[in-house]
N, C-alpha and C. Protein backbone atom coordinates (compact mmCIF):
# COMPACT_ATOMS: atom_id res chain seq x y z
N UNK A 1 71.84 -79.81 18.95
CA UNK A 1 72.33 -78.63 19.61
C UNK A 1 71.16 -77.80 20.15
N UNK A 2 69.88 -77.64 19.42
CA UNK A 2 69.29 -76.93 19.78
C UNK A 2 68.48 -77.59 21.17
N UNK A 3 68.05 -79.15 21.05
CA UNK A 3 67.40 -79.78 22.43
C UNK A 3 68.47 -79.61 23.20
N UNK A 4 69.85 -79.48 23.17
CA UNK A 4 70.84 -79.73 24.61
C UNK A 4 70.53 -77.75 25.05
N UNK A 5 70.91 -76.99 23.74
CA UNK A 5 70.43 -75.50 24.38
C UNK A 5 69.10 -75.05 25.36
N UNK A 6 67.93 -76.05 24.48
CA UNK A 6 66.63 -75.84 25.28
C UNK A 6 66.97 -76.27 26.69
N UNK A 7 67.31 -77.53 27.13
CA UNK A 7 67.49 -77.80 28.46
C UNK A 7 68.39 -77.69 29.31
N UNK A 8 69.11 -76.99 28.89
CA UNK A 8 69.59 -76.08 29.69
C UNK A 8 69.09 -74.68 30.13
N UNK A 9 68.27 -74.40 29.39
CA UNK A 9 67.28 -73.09 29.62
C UNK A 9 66.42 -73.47 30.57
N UNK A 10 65.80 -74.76 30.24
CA UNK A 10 64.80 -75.07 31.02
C UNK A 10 65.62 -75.71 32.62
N UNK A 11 66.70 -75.61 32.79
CA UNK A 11 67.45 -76.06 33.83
C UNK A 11 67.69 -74.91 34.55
N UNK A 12 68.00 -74.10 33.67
CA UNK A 12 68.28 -72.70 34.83
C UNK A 12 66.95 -72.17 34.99
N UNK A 13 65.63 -72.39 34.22
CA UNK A 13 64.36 -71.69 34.76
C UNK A 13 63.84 -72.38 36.18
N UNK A 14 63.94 -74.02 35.69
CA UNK A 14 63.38 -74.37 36.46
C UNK A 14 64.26 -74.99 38.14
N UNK A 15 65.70 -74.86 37.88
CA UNK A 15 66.07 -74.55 39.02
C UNK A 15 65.63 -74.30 40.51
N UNK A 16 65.18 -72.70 40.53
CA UNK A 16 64.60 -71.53 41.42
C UNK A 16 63.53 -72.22 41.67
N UNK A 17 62.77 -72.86 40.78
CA UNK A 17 61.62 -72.70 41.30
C UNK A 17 61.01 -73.80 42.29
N UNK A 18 61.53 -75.05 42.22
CA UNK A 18 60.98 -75.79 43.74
C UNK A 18 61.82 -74.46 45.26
N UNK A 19 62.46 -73.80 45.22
CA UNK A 19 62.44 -73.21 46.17
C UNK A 19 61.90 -71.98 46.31
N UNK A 20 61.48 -71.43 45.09
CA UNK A 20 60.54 -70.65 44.59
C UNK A 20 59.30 -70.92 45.91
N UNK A 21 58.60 -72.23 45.06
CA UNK A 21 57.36 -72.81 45.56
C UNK A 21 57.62 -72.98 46.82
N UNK A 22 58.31 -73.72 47.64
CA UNK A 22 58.71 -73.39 48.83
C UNK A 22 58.50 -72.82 49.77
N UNK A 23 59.16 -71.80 48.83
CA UNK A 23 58.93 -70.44 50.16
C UNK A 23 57.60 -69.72 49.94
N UNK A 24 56.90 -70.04 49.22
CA UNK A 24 55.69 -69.42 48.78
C UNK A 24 54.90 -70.50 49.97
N UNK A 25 54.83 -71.85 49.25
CA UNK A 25 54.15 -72.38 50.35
C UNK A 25 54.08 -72.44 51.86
N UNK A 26 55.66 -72.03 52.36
CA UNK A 26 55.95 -71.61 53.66
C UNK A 26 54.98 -70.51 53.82
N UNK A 27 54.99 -69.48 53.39
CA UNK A 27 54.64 -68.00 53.53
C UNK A 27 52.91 -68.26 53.05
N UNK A 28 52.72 -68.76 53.04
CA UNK A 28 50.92 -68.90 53.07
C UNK A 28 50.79 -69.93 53.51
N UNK A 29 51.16 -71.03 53.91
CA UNK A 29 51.03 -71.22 55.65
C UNK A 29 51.24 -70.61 56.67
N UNK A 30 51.65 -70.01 57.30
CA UNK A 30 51.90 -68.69 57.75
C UNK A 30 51.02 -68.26 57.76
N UNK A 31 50.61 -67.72 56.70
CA UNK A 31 49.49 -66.52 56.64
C UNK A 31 48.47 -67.06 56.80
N UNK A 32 47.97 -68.63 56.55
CA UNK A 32 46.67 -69.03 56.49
C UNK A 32 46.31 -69.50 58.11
N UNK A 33 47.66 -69.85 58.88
CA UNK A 33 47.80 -70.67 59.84
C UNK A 33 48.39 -69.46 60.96
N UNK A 34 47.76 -68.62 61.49
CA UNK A 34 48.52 -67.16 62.03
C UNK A 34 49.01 -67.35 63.30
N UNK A 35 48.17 -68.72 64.10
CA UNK A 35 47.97 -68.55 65.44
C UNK A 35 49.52 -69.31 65.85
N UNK A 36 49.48 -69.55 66.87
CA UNK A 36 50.92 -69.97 67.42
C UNK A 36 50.29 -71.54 68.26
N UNK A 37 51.59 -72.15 67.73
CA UNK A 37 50.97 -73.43 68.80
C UNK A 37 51.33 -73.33 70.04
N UNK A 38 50.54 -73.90 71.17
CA UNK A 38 50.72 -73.63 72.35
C UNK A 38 50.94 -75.59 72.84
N UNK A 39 52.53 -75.69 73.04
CA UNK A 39 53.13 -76.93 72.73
C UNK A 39 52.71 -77.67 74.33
N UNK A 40 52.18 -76.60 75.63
CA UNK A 40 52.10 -77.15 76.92
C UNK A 40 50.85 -77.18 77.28
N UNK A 41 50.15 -76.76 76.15
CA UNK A 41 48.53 -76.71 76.44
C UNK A 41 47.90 -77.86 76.21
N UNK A 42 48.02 -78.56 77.62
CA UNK A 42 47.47 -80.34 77.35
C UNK A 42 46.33 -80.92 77.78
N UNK A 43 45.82 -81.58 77.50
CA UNK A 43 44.19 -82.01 78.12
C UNK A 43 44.47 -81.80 80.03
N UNK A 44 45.60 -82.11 80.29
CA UNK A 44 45.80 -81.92 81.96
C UNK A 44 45.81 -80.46 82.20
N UNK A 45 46.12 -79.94 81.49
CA UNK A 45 46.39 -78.34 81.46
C UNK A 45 45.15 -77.98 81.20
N UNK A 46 44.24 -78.17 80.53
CA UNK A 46 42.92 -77.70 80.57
C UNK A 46 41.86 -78.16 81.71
N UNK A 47 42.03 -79.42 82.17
CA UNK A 47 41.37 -79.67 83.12
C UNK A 47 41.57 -79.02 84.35
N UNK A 48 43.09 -78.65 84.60
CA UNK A 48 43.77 -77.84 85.69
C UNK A 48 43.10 -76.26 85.31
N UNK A 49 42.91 -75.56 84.50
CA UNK A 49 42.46 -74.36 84.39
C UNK A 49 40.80 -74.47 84.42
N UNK A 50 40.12 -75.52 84.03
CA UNK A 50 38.73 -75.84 84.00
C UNK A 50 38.29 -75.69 85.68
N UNK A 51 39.34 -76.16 86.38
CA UNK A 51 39.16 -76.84 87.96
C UNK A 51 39.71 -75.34 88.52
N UNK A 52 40.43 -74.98 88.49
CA UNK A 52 40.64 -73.01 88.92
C UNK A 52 39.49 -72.69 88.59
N UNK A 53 38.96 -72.33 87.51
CA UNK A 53 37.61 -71.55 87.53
C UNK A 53 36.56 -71.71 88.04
N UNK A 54 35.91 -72.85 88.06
CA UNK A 54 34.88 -73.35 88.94
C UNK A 54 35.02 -74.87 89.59
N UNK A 55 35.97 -75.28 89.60
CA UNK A 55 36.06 -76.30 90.04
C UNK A 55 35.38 -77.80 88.84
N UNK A 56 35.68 -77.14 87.61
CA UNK A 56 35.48 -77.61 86.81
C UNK A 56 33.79 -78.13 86.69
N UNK A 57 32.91 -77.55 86.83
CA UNK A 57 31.32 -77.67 87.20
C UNK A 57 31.04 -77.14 85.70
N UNK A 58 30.59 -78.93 84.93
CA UNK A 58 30.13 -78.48 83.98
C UNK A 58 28.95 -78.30 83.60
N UNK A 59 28.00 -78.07 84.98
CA UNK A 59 26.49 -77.24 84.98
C UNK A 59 26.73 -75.83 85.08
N UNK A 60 27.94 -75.26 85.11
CA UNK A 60 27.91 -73.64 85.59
C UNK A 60 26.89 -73.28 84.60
N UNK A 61 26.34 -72.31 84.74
CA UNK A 61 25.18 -71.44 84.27
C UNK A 61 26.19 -70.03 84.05
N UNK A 62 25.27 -69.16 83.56
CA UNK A 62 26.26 -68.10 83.61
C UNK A 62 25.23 -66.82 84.45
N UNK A 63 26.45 -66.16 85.39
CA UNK A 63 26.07 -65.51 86.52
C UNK A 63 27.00 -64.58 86.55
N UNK A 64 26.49 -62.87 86.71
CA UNK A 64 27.64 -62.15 86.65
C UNK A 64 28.14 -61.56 84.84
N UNK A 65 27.74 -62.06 84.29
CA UNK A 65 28.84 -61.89 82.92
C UNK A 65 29.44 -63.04 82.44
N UNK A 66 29.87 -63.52 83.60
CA UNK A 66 30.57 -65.15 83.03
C UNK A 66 30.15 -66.74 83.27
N UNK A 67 30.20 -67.63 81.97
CA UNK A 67 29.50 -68.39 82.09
C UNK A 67 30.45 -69.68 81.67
N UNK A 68 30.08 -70.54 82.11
CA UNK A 68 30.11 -72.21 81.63
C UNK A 68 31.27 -72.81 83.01
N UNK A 69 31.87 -73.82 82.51
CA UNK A 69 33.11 -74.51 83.43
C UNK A 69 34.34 -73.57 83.31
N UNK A 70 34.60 -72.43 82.69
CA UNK A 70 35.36 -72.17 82.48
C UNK A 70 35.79 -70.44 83.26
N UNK A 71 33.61 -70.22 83.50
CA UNK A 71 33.86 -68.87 83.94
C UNK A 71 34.09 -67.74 83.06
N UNK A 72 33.69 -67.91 81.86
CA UNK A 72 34.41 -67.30 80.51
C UNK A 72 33.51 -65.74 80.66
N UNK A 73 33.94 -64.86 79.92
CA UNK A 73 33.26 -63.36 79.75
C UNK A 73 33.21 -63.65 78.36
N UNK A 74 32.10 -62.59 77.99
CA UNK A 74 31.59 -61.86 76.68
C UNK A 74 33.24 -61.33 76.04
N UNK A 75 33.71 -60.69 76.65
CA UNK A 75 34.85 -60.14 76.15
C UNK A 75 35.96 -61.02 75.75
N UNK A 76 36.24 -61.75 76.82
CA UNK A 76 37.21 -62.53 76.83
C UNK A 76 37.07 -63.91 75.21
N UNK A 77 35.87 -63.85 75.03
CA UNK A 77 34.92 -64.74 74.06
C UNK A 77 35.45 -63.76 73.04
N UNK A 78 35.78 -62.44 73.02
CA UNK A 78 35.45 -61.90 71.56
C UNK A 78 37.18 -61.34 71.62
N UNK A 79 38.07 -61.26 72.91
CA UNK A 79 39.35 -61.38 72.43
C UNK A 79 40.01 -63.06 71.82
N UNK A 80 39.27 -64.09 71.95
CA UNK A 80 39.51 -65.34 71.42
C UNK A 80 39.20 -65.48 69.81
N UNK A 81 38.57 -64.91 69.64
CA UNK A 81 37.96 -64.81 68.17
C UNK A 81 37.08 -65.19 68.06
N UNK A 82 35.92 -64.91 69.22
CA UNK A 82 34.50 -65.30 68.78
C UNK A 82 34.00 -67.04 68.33
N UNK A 83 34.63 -68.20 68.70
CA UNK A 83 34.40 -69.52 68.65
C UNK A 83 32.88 -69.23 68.86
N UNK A 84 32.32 -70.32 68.15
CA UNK A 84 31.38 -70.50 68.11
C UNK A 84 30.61 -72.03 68.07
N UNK A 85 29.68 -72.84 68.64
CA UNK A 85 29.20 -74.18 68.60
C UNK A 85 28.92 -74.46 66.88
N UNK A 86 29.32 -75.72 66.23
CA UNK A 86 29.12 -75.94 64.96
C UNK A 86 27.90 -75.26 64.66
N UNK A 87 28.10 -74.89 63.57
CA UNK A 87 26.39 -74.37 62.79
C UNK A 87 25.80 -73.11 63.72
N UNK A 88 26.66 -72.71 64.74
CA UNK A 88 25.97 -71.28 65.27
C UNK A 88 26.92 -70.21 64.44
N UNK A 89 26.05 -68.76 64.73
CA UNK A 89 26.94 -68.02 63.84
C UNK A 89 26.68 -66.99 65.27
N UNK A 90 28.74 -66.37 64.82
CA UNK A 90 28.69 -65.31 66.06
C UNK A 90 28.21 -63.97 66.20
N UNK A 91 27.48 -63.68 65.25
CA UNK A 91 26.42 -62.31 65.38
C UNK A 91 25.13 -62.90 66.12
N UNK A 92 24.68 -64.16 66.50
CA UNK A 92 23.53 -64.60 67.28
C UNK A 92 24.36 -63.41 68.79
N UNK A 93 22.80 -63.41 69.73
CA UNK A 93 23.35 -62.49 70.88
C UNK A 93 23.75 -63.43 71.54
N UNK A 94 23.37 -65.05 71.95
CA UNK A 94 23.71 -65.35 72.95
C UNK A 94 24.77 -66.68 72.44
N UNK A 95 24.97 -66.67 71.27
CA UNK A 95 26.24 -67.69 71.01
C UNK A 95 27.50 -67.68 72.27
N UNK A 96 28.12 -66.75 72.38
CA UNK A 96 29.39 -66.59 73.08
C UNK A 96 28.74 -67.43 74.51
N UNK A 97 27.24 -67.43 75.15
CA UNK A 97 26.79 -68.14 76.17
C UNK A 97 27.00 -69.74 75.69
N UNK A 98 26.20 -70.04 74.89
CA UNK A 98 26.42 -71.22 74.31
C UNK A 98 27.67 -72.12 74.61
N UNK A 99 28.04 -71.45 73.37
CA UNK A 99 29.81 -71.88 73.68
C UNK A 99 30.07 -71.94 74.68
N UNK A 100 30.54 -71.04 75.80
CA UNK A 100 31.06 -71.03 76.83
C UNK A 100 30.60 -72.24 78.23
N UNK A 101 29.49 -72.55 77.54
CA UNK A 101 28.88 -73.54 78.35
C UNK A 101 29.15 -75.02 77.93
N UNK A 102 29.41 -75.04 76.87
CA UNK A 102 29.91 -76.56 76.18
C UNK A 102 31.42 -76.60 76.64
N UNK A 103 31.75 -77.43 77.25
CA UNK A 103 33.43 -77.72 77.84
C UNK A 103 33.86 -77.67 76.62
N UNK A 104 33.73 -78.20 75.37
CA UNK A 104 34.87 -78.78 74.21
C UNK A 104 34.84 -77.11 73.36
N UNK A 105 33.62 -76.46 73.31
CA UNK A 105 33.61 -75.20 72.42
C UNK A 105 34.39 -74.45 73.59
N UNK A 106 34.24 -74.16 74.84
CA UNK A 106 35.18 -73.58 75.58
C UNK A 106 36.72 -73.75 75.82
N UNK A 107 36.47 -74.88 75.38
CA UNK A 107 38.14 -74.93 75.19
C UNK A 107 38.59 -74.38 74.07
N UNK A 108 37.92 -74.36 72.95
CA UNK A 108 38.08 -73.50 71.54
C UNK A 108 38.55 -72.31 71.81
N UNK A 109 37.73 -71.65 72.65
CA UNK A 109 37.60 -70.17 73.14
C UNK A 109 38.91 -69.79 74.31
N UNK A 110 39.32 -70.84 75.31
CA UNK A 110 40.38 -70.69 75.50
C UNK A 110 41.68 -70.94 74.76
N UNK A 111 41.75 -71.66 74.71
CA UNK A 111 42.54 -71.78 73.08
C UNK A 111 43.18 -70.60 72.22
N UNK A 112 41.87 -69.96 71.91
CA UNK A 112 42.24 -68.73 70.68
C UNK A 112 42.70 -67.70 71.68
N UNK A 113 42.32 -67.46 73.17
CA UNK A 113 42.49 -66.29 74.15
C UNK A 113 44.01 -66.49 74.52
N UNK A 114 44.44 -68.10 74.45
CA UNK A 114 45.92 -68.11 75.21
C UNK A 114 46.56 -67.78 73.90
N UNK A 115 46.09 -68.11 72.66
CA UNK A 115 47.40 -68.24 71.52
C UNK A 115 47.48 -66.56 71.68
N UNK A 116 46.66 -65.98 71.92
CA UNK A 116 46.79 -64.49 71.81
C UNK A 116 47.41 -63.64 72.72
N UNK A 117 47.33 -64.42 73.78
CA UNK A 117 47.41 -63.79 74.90
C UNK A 117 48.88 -64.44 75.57
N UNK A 118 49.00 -65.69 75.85
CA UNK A 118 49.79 -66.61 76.45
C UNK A 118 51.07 -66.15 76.12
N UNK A 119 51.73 -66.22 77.00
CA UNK A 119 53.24 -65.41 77.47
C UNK A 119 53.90 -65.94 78.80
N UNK A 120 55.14 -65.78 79.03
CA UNK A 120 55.87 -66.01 80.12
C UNK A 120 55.42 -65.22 81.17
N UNK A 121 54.25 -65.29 82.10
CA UNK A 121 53.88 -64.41 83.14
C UNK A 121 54.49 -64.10 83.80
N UNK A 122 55.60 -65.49 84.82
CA UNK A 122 56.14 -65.23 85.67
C UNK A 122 57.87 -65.32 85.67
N UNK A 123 58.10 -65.07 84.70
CA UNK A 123 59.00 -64.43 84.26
C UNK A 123 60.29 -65.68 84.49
N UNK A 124 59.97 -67.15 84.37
CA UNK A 124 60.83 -68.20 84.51
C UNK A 124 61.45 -69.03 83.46
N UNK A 125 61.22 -67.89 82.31
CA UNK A 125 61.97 -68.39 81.20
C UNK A 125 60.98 -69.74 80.64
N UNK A 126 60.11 -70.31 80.72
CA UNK A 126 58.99 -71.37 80.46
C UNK A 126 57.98 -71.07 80.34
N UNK A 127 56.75 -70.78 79.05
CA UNK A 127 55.72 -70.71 79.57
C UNK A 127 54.61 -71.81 79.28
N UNK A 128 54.32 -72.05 80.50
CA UNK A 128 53.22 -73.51 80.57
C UNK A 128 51.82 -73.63 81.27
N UNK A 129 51.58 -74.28 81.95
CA UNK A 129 50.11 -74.20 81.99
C UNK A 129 49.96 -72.92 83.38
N UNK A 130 50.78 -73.22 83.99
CA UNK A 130 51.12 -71.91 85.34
C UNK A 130 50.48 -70.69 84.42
N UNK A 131 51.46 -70.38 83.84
CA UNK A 131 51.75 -68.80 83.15
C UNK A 131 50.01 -68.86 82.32
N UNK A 132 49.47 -70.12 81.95
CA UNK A 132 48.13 -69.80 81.23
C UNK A 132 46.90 -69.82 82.46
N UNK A 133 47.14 -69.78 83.06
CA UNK A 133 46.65 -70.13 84.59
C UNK A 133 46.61 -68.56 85.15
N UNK A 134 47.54 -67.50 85.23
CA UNK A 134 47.75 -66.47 85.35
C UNK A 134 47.12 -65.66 84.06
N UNK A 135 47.55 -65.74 82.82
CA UNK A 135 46.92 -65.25 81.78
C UNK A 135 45.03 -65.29 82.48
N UNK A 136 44.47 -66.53 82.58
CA UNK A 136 43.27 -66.34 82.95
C UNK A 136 42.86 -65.45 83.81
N UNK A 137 43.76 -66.02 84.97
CA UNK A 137 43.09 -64.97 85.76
C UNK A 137 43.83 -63.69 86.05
N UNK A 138 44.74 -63.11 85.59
CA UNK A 138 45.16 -61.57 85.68
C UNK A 138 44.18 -60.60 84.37
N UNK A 139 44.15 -61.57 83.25
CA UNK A 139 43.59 -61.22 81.90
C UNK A 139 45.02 -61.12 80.97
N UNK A 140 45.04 -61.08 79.61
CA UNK A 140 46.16 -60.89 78.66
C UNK A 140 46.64 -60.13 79.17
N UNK A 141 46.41 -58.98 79.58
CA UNK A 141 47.61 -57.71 79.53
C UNK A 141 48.16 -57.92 81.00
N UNK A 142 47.37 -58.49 82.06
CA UNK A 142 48.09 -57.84 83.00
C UNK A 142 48.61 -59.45 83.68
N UNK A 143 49.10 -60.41 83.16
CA UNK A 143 48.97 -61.56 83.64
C UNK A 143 50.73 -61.67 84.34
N UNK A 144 51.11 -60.81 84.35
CA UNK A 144 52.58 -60.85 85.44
C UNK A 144 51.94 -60.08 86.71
N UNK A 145 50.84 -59.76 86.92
CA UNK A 145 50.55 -59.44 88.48
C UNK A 145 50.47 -60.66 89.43
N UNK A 146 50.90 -60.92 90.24
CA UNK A 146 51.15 -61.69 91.34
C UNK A 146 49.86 -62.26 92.00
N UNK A 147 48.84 -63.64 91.84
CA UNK A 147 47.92 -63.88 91.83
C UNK A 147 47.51 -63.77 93.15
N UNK A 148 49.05 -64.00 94.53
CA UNK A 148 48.70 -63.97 95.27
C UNK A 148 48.66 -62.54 96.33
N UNK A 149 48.26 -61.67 95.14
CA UNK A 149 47.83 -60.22 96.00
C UNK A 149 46.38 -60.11 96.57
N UNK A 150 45.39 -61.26 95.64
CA UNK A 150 44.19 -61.34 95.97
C UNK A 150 43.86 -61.99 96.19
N UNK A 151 42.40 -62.28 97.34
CA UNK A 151 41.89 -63.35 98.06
C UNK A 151 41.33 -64.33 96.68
N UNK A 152 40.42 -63.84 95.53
CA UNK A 152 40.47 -64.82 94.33
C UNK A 152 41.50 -65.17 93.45
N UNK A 153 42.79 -64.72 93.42
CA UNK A 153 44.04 -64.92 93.23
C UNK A 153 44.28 -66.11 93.91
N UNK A 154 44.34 -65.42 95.49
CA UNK A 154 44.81 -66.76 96.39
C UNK A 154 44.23 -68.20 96.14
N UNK A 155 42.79 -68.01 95.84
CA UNK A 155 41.90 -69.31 95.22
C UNK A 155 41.97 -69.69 94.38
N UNK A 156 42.25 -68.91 93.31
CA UNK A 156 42.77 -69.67 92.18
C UNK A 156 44.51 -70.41 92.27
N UNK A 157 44.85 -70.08 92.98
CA UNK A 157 46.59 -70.53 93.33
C UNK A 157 46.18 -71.88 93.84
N UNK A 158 45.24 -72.05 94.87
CA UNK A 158 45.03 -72.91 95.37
C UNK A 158 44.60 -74.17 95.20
N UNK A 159 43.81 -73.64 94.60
CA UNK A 159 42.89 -74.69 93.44
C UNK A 159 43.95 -75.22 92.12
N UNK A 160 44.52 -74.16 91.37
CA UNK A 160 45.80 -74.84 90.86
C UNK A 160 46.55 -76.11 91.73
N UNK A 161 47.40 -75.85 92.46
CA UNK A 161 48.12 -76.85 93.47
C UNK A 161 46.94 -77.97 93.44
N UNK A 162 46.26 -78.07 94.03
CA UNK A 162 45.25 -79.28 94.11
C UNK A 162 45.20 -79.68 93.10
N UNK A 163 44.87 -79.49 91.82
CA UNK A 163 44.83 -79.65 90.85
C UNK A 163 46.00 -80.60 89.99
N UNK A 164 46.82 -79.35 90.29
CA UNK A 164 48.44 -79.97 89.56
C UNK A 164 48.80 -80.98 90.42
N UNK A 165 48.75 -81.60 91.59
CA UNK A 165 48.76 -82.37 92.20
C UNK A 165 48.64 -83.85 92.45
N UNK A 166 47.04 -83.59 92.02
CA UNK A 166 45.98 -84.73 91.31
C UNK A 166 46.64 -85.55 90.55
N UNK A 167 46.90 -84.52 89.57
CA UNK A 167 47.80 -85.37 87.84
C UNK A 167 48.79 -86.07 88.05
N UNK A 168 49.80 -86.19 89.35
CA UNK A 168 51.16 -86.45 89.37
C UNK A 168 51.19 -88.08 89.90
């Protein structure tokens, strides 16, 4: 009587708890894992935004503020979360150059800027490499402005199409 009483105790304790654990493990994944996947962000999709910025020139130097194939800013580097080349650390001054100049660490850096940033720009209910295409070049906040209000708008539109084109 008393082993059938114990396990039943131990039946109703331990019940709860694989869903207990569960949801615990859900909820710190989550928390460990914050960023959002970006399910349309595809090696074609990066090459198409690589090829908008400079025509994908992976000698760009950096000129202006912005540097590598990607055209990247200081800022734009530190709204991504500061990526950094293995074994560099991002308090160095010129890491964010670095990076930005390596295609694969720049893609890091775009990466962390779209999960943050990336949104339905143009308002078509989809958002895909277009709308991260706009994110670039309007910036996070203002990436529903209409690319083709500006003559580097217009070039970047353009260079998209060619681009998206290519792939098909």
């Amino acid at each position: 009587m008393l082993s059938t009483l114990c396990a039943t105790m131990i039946v109703r304790i331990c019940r709860p708890v694989p869903l207990l654990l569960l949801t615990v493990l859900v909820f710190w994944s989550h928390c460990q894992n914050h960023r959002i996947f970006l399910p349309n962000l595809s090696e074609a999709c990066f090459r198409c935004l690589c090829y908008v910025s400079t025509k994908c020139d992976q000698g760009a130097t950096c000129r202006g503020g912005y540097c590598g194939p990607f055209n990247i800013s200081r800022v734009y580097w530190v709204d991504a979360g500061r990526p950094v080349l293995p074994e560099d650390d991002p308090e160095r001054n010129r890491a964010w150059e670095d990076c930005a100049r390596s295609y694969d660490c720049a893609q890091t850096i775009i990466l962390g800027y779209l999960q943050r940033f990336g949104k339905d720009c143009n308002s078509d209910g989809v958002t895909d490499c277009f709308d991260y295409m706009m994110v670039n070049g309007n910036g996070g906040y203002g990436c529903t402005a209409p690319l083709a209000d500006t003559a580097n708008g217009r070039r970047w539109l353009a260079r998209y199409d060619e681009c998206r084109y290519s792939l098909q």
